[in-house]
C-alpha atoms as a PDB file:
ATOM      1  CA  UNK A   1      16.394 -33.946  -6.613  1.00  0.00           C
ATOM      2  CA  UNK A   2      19.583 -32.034  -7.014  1.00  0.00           C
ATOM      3  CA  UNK A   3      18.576 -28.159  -6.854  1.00  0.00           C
ATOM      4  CA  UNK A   4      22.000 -26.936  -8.472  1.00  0.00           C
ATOM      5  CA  UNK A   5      22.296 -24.162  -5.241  1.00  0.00           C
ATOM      6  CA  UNK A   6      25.381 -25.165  -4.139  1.00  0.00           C
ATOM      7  CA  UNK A   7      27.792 -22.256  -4.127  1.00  0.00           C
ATOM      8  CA  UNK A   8      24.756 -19.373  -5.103  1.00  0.00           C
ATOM      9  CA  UNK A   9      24.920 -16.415  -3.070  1.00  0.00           C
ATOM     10  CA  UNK A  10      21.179 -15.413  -1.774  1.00  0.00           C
ATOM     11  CA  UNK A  11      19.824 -12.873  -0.218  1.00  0.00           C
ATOM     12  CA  UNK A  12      16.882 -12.899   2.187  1.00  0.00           C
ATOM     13  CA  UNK A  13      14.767 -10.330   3.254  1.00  0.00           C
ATOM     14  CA  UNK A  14      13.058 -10.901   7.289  1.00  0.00           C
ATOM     15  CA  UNK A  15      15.479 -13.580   7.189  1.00  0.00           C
ATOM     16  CA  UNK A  16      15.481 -14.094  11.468  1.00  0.00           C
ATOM     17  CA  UNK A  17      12.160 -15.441  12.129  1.00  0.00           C
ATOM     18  CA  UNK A  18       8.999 -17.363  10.674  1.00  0.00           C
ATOM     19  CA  UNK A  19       8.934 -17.437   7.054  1.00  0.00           C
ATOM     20  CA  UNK A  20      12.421 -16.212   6.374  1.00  0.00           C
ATOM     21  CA  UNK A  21      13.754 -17.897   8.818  1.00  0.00           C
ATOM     22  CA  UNK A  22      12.799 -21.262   6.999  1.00  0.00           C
ATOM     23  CA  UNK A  23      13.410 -19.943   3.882  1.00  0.00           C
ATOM     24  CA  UNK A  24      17.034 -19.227   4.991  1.00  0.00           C
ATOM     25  CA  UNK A  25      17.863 -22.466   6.885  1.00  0.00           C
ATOM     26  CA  UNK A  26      16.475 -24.182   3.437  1.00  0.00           C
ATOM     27  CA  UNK A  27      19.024 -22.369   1.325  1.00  0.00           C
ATOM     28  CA  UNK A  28      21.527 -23.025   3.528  1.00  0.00           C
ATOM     29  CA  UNK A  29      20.759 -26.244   3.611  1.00  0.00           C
ATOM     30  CA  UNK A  30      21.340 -26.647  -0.103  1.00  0.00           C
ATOM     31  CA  UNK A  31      24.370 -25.235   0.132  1.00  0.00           C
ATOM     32  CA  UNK A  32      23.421 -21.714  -0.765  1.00  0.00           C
ATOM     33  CA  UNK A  33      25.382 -19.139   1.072  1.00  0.00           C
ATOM     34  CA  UNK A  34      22.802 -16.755   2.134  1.00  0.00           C
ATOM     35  CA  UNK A  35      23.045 -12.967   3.348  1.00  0.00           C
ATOM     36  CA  UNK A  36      20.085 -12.267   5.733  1.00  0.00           C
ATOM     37  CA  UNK A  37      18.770  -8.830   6.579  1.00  0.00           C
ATOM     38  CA  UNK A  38      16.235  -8.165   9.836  1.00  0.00           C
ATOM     39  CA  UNK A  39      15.928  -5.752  12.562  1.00  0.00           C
ATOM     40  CA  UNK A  40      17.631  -8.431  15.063  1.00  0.00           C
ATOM     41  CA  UNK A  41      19.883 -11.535  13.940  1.00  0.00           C
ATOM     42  CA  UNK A  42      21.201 -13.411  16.676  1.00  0.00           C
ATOM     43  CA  UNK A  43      19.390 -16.238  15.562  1.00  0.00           C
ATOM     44  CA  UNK A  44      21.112 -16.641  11.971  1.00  0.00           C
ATOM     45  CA  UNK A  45      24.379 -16.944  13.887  1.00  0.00           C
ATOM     46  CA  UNK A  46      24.467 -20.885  14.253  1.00  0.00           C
ATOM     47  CA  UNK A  47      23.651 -21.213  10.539  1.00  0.00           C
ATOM     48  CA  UNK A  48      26.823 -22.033   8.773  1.00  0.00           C
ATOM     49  CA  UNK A  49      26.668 -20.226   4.955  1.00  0.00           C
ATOM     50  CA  UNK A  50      24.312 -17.676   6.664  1.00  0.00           C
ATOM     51  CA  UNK A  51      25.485 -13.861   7.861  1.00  0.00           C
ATOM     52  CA  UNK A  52      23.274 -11.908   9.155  1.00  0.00           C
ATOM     53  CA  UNK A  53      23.224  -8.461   8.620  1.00  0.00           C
ATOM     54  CA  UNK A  54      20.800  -6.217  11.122  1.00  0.00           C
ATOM     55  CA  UNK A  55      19.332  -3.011   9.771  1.00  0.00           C
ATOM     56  CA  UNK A  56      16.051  -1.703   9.441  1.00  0.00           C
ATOM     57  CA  UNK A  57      14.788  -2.807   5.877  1.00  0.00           C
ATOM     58  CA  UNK A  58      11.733  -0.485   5.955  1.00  0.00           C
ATOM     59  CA  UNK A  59      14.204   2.712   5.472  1.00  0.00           C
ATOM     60  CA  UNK A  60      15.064   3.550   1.575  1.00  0.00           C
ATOM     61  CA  UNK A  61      18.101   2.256   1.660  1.00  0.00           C
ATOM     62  CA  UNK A  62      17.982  -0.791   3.870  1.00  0.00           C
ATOM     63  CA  UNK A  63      17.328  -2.993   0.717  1.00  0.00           C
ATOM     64  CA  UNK A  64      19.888  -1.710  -1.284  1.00  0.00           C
ATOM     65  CA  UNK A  65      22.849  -1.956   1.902  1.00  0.00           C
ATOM     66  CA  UNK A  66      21.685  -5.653   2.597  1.00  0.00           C
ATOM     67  CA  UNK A  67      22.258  -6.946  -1.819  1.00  0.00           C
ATOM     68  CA  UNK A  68      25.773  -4.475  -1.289  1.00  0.00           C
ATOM     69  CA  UNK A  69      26.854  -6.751   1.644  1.00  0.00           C
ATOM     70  CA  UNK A  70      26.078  -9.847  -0.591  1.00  0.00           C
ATOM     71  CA  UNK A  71      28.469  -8.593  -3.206  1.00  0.00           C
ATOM     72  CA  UNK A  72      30.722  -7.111  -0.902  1.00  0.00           C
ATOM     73  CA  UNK A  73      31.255 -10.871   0.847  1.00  0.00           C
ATOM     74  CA  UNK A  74      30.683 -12.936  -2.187  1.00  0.00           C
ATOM     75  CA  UNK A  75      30.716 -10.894  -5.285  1.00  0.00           C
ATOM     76  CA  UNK A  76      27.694 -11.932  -6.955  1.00  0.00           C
ATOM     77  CA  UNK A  77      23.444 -11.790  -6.580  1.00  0.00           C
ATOM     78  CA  UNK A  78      21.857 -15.371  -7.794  1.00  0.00           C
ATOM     79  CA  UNK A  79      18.859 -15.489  -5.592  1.00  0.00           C
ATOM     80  CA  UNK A  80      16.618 -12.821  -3.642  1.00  0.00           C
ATOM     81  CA  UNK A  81      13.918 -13.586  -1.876  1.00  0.00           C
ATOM     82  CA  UNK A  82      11.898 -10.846  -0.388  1.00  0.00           C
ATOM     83  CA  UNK A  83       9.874 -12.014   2.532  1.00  0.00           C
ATOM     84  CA  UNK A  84       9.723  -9.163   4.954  1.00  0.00           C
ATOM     85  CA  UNK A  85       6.785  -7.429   5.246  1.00  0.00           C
ATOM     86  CA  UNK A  86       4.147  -6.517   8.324  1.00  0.00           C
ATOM     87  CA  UNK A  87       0.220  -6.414   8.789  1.00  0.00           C
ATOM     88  CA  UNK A  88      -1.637  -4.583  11.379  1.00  0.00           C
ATOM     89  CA  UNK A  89      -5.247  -5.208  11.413  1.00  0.00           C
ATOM     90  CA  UNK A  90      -7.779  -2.636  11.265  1.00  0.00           C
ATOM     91  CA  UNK A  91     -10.479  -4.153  13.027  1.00  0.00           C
ATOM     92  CA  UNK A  92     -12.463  -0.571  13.025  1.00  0.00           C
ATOM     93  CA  UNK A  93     -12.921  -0.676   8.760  1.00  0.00           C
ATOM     94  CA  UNK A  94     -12.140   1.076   5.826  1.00  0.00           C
ATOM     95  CA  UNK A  95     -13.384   4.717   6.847  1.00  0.00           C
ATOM     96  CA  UNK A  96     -10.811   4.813  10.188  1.00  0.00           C
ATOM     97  CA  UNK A  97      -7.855   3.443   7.725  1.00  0.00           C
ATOM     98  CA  UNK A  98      -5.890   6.789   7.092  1.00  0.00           C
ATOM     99  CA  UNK A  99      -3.710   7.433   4.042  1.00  0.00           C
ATOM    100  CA  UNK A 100      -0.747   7.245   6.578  1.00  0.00           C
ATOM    101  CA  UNK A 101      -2.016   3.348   7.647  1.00  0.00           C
ATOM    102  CA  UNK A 102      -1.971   2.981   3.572  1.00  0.00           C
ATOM    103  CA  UNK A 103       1.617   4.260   3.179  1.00  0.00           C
ATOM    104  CA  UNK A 104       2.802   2.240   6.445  1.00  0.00           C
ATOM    105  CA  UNK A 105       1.771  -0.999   5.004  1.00  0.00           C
ATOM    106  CA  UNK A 106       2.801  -0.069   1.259  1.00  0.00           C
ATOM    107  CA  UNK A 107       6.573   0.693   2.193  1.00  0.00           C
ATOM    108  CA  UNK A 108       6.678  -2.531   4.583  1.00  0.00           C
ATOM    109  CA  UNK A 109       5.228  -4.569   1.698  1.00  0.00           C
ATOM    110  CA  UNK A 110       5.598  -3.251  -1.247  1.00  0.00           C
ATOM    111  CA  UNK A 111       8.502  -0.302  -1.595  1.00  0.00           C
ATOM    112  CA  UNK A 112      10.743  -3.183   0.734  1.00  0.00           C
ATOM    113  CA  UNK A 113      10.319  -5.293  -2.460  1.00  0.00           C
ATOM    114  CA  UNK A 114      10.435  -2.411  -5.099  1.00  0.00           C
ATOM    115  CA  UNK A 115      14.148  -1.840  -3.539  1.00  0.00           C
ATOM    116  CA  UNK A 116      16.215  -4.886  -3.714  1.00  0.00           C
ATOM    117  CA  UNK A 117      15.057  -6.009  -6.510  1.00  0.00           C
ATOM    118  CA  UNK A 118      16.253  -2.574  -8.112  1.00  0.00           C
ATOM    119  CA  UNK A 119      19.408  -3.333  -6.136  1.00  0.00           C
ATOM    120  CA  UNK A 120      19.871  -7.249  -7.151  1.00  0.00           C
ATOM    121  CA  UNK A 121      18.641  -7.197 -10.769  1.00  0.00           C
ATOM    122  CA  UNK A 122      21.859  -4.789 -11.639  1.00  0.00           C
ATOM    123  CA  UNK A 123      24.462  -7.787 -10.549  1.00  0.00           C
ATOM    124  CA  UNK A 124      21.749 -10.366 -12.083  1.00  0.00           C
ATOM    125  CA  UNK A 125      21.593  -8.841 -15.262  1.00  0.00           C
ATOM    126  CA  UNK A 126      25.835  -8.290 -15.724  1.00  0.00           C
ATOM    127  CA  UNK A 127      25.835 -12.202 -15.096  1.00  0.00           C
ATOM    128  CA  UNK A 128      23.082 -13.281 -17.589  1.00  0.00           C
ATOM    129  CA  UNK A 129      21.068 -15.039 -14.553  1.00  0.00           C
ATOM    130  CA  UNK A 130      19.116 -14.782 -11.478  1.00  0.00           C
ATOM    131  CA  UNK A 131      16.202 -15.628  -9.716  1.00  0.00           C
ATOM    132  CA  UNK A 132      13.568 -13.615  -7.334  1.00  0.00           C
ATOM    133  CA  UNK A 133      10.874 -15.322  -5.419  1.00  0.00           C
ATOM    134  CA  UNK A 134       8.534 -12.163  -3.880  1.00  0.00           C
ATOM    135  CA  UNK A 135       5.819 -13.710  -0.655  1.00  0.00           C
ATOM    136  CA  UNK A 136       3.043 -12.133  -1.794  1.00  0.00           C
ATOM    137  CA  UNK A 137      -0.301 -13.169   0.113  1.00  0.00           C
ATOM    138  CA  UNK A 138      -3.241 -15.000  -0.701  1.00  0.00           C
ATOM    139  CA  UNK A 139      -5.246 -11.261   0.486  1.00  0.00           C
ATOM    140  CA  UNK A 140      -3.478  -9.916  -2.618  1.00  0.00           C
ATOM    141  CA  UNK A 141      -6.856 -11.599  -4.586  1.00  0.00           C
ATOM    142  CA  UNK A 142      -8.797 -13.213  -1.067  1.00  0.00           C
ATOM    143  CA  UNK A 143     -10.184 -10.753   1.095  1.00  0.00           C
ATOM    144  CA  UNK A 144     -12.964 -11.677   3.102  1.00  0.00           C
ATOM    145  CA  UNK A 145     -13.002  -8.620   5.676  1.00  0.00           C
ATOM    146  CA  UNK A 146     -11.971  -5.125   5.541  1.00  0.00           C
ATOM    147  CA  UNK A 147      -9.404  -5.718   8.575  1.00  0.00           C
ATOM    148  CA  UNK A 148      -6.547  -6.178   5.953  1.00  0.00           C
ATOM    149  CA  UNK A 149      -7.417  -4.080   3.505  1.00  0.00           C
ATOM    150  CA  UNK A 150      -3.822  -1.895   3.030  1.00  0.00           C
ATOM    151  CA  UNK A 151      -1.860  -5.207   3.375  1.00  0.00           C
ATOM    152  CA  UNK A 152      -4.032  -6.953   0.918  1.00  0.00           C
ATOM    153  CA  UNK A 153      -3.800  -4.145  -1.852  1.00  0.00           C
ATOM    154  CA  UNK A 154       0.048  -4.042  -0.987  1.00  0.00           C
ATOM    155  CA  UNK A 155       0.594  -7.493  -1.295  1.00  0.00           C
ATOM    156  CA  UNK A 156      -1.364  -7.376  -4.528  1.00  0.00           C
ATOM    157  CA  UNK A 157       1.296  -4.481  -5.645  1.00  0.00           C
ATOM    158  CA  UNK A 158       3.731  -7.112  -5.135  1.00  0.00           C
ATOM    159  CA  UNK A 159       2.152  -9.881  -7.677  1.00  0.00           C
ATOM    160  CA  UNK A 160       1.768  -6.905 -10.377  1.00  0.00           C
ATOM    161  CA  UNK A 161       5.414  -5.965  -9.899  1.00  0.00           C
ATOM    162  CA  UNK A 162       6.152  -9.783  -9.792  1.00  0.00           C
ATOM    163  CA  UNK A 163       4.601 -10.314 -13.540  1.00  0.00           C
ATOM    164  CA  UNK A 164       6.259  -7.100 -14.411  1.00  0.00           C
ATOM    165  CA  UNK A 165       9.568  -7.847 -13.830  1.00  0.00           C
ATOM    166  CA  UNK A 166       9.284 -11.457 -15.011  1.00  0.00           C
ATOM    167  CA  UNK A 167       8.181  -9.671 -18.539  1.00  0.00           C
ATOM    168  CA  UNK A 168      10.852  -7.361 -18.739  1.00  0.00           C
ATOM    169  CA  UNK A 169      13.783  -9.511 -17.504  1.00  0.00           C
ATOM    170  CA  UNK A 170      12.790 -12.780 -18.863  1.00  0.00           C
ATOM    171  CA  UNK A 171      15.129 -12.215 -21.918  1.00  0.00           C
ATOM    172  CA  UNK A 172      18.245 -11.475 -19.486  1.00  0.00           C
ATOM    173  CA  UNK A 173      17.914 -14.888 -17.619  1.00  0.00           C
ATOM    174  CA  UNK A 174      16.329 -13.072 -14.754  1.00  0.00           C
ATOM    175  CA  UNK A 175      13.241 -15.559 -13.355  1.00  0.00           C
ATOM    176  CA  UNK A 176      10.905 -13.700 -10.965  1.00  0.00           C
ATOM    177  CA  UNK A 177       7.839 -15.292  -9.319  1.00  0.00           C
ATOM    178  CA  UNK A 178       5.522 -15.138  -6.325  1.00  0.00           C
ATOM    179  CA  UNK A 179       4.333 -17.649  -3.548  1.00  0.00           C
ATOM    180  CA  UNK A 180       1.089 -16.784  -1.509  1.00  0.00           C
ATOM    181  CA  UNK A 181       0.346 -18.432   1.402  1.00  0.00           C
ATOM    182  CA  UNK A 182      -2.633 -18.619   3.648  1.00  0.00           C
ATOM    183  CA  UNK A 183      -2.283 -18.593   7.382  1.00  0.00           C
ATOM    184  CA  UNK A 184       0.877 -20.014   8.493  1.00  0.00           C
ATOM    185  CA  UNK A 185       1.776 -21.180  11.618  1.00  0.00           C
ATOM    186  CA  UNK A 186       3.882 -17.656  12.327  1.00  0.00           C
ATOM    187  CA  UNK A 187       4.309 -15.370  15.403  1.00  0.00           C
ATOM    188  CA  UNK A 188       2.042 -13.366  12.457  1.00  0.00           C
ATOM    189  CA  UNK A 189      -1.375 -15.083  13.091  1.00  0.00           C
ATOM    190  CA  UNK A 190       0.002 -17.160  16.617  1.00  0.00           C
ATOM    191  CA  UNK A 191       1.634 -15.015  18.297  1.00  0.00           C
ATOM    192  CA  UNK A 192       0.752 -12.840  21.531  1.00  0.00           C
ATOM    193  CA  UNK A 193       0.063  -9.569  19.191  1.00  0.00           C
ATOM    194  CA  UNK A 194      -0.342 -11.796  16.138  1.00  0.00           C
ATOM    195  CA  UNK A 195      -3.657 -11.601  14.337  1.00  0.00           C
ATOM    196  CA  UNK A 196      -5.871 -14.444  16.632  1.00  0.00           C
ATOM    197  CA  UNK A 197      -5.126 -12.607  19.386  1.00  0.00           C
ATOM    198  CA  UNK A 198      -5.711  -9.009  18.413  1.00  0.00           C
ATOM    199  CA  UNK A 199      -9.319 -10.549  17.022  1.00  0.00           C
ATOM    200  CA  UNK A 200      -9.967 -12.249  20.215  1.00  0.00           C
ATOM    201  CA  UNK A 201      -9.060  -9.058  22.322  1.00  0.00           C
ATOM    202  CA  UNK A 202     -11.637  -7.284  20.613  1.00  0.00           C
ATOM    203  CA  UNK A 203     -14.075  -9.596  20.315  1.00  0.00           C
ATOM    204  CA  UNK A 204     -14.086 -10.765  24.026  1.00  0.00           C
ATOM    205  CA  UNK A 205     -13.051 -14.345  23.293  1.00  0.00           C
ATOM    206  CA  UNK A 206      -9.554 -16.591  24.100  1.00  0.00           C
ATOM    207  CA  UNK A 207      -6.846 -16.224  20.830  1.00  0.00           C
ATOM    208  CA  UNK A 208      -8.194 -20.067  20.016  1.00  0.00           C
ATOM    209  CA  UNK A 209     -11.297 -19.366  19.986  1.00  0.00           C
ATOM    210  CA  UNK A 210     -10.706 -16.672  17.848  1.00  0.00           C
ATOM    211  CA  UNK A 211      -8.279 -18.416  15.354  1.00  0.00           C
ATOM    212  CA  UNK A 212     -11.205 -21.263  14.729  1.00  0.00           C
ATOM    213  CA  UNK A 213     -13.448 -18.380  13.826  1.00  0.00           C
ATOM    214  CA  UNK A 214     -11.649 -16.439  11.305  1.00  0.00           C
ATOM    215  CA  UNK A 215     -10.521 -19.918   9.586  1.00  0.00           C
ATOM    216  CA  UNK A 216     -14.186 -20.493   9.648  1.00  0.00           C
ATOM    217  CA  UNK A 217     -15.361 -17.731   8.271  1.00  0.00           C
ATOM    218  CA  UNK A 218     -12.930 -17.776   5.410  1.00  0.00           C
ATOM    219  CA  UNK A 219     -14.116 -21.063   4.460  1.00  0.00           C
ATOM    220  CA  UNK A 220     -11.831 -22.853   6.396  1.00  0.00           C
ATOM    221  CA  UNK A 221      -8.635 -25.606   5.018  1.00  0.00           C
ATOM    222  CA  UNK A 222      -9.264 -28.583   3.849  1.00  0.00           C
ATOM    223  CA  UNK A 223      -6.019 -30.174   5.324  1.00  0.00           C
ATOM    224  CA  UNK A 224      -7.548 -29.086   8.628  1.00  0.00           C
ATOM    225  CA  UNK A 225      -4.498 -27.250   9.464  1.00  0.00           C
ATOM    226  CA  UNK A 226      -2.297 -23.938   8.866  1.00  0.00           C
ATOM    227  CA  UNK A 227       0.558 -24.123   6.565  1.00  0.00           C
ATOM    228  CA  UNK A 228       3.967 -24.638   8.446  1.00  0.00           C
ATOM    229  CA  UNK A 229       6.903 -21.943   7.306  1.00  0.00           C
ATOM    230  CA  UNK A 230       8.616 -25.301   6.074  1.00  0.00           C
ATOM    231  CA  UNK A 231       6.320 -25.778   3.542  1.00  0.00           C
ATOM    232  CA  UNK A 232       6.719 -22.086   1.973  1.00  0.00           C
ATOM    233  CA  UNK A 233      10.561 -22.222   2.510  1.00  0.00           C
ATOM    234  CA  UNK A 234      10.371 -25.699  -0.006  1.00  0.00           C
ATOM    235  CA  UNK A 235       8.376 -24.081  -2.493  1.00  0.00           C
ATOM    236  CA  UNK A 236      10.349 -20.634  -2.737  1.00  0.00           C
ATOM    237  CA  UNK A 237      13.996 -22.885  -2.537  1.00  0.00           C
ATOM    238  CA  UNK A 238      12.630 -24.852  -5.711  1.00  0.00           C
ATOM    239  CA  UNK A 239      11.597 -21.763  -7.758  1.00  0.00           C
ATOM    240  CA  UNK A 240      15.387 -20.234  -6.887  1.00  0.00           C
ATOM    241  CA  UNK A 241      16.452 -23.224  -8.352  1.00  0.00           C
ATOM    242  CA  UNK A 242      17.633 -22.731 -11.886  1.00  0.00           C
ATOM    243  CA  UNK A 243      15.783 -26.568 -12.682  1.00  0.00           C
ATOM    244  CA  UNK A 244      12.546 -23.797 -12.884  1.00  0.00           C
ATOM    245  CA  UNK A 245      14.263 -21.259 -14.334  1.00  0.00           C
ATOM    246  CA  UNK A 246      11.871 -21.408 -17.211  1.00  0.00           C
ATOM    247  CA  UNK A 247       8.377 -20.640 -14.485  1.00  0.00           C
ATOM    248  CA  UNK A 248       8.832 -16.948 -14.393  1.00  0.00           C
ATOM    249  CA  UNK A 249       5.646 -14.556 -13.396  1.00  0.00           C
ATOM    250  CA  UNK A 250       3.790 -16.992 -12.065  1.00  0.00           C
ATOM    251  CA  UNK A 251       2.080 -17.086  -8.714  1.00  0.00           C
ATOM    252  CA  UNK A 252       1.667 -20.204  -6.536  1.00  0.00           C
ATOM    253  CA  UNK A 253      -0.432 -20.829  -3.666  1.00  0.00           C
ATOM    254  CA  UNK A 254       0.251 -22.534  -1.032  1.00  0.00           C
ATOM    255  CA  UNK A 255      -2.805 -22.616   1.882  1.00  0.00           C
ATOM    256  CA  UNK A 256      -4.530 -25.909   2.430  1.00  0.00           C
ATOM    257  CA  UNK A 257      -7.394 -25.858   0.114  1.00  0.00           C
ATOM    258  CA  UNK A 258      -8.184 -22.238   1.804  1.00  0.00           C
ATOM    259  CA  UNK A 259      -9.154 -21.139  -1.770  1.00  0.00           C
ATOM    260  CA  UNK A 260     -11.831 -22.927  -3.398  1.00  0.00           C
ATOM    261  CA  UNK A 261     -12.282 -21.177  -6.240  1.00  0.00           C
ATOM    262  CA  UNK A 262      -9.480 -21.382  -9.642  1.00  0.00           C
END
């Protein structure tokens, strides 16, 4: 299928690994040409369509620099994806999480998001389209364990702003919707400091042994595997797409049968 992104300018949030990474190569691939904003970018270089533009998008005005260098190069907003965002666990619970560990994980999460979409909607609007796709979580509405409780209720900010925006913007041909994985095959949950290891460090057991358990305990997936970053990056591409341009607020999960309930 033909996703009409040829020629759209997008911007990507954590473009220059996991997630955003895919999510960027899959634009690109569709002939998007994509502006992508992370701490380090080296890896964006070998992308043709793609520039990467390094900054630190947890400051106030990161978001709003990183949409300025999309109109700067290209003149126009069509797609914005915000990806980045961080966890650290809090394996300890709720009475050592501080309101500092709260505002941490709200600005990384949530305020990130909050900030280029103010930026991008202003261009969106003046051209009568656009679409935002926000990676929400599936611990915005899933949370088995209090070791992600700020990220959850960030990421849970993010799906309320999602419907919000998709209300108020609808009528200006502004589409705005959410994708929530599960675990995904990231430096996130698989990486040395990524969450199977932290568990297993504290728990006295290997990072695969530890992975197994928390899968287990969450009910575990019934494709008997973690999600791949390819798999997100396909489902955020087709809701930039303007062939959805008419699925706006809407939140889709993608997390091999984590969830069982509807």
């Amino acid at each position: 299928m033909e996703l009409v992104l040829d020629g759209k300018v997008a911007v990507v949030t954590g473009a220059s690994r996991g997630i955003g990474l895919a999510v960027t190569r899959a634009l690109a691939n569709e002939g998007a040409l994509v502006v992508g904003g992370a701490h380090t970018v080296g890896g964006l270089a070998d992308i043709s369509g793609v520039t990467g533009v390094a900054l630190d998008l947890s400051d106030p005005a990161g978001p709003g620099s990183l949409v300025q260098r999309a109109l700067d190069d290209h003149g126009r907003v069509d797609i914005l994806v915000n990806n980045v965002g961080a966890v650290r666990l809090r394996l300890r619970g709720f009475l050592e999480v501080t309101d500092d560990d709260f505002l941490w994980s709200m600005n990384m999460n949530f305020l990130t998001t909050v900030r280029a979409s103010r930026a991008a909607l202003v261009p969106m609007i003046a051209q009568g389209y656009g679409a935002i796709v926000n990676i929400a979580s599936v611990n915005a509405f899933y949370q088995p364990d209090g070791a992600t409780v700020d990220y959850g209720a960030a990421k849970a900010a993010v799906m309320n702003l999602t419907k919000s925006l998709a209300q108020e913007y609808g009528p200006q041909g502004v589409h705005v919707n959410a994708v929530s994985p599960g675990p995904v095959s990231t430096d996130l949950w698989l990486g040395d400091d990524g969450v199977a290891a932290t568990v297993g460090r504290a728990t006295g057991v290997d990072a695969d042994t530890a992975r197994e358990q928390i899968v287990a305990g969450m009910g575990g997936f019934a494709t008997g595997r973690f999600t791949t970053p390819e798999e997100v990056a396909t489902l955020v591409v087709m809701l930039a797409s303007e062939r959805t341009a008419n699925i706006t607020g809407a939140n889709f999960v993608i997390d091999g049968g984590l969830i069982k309930t509807t």
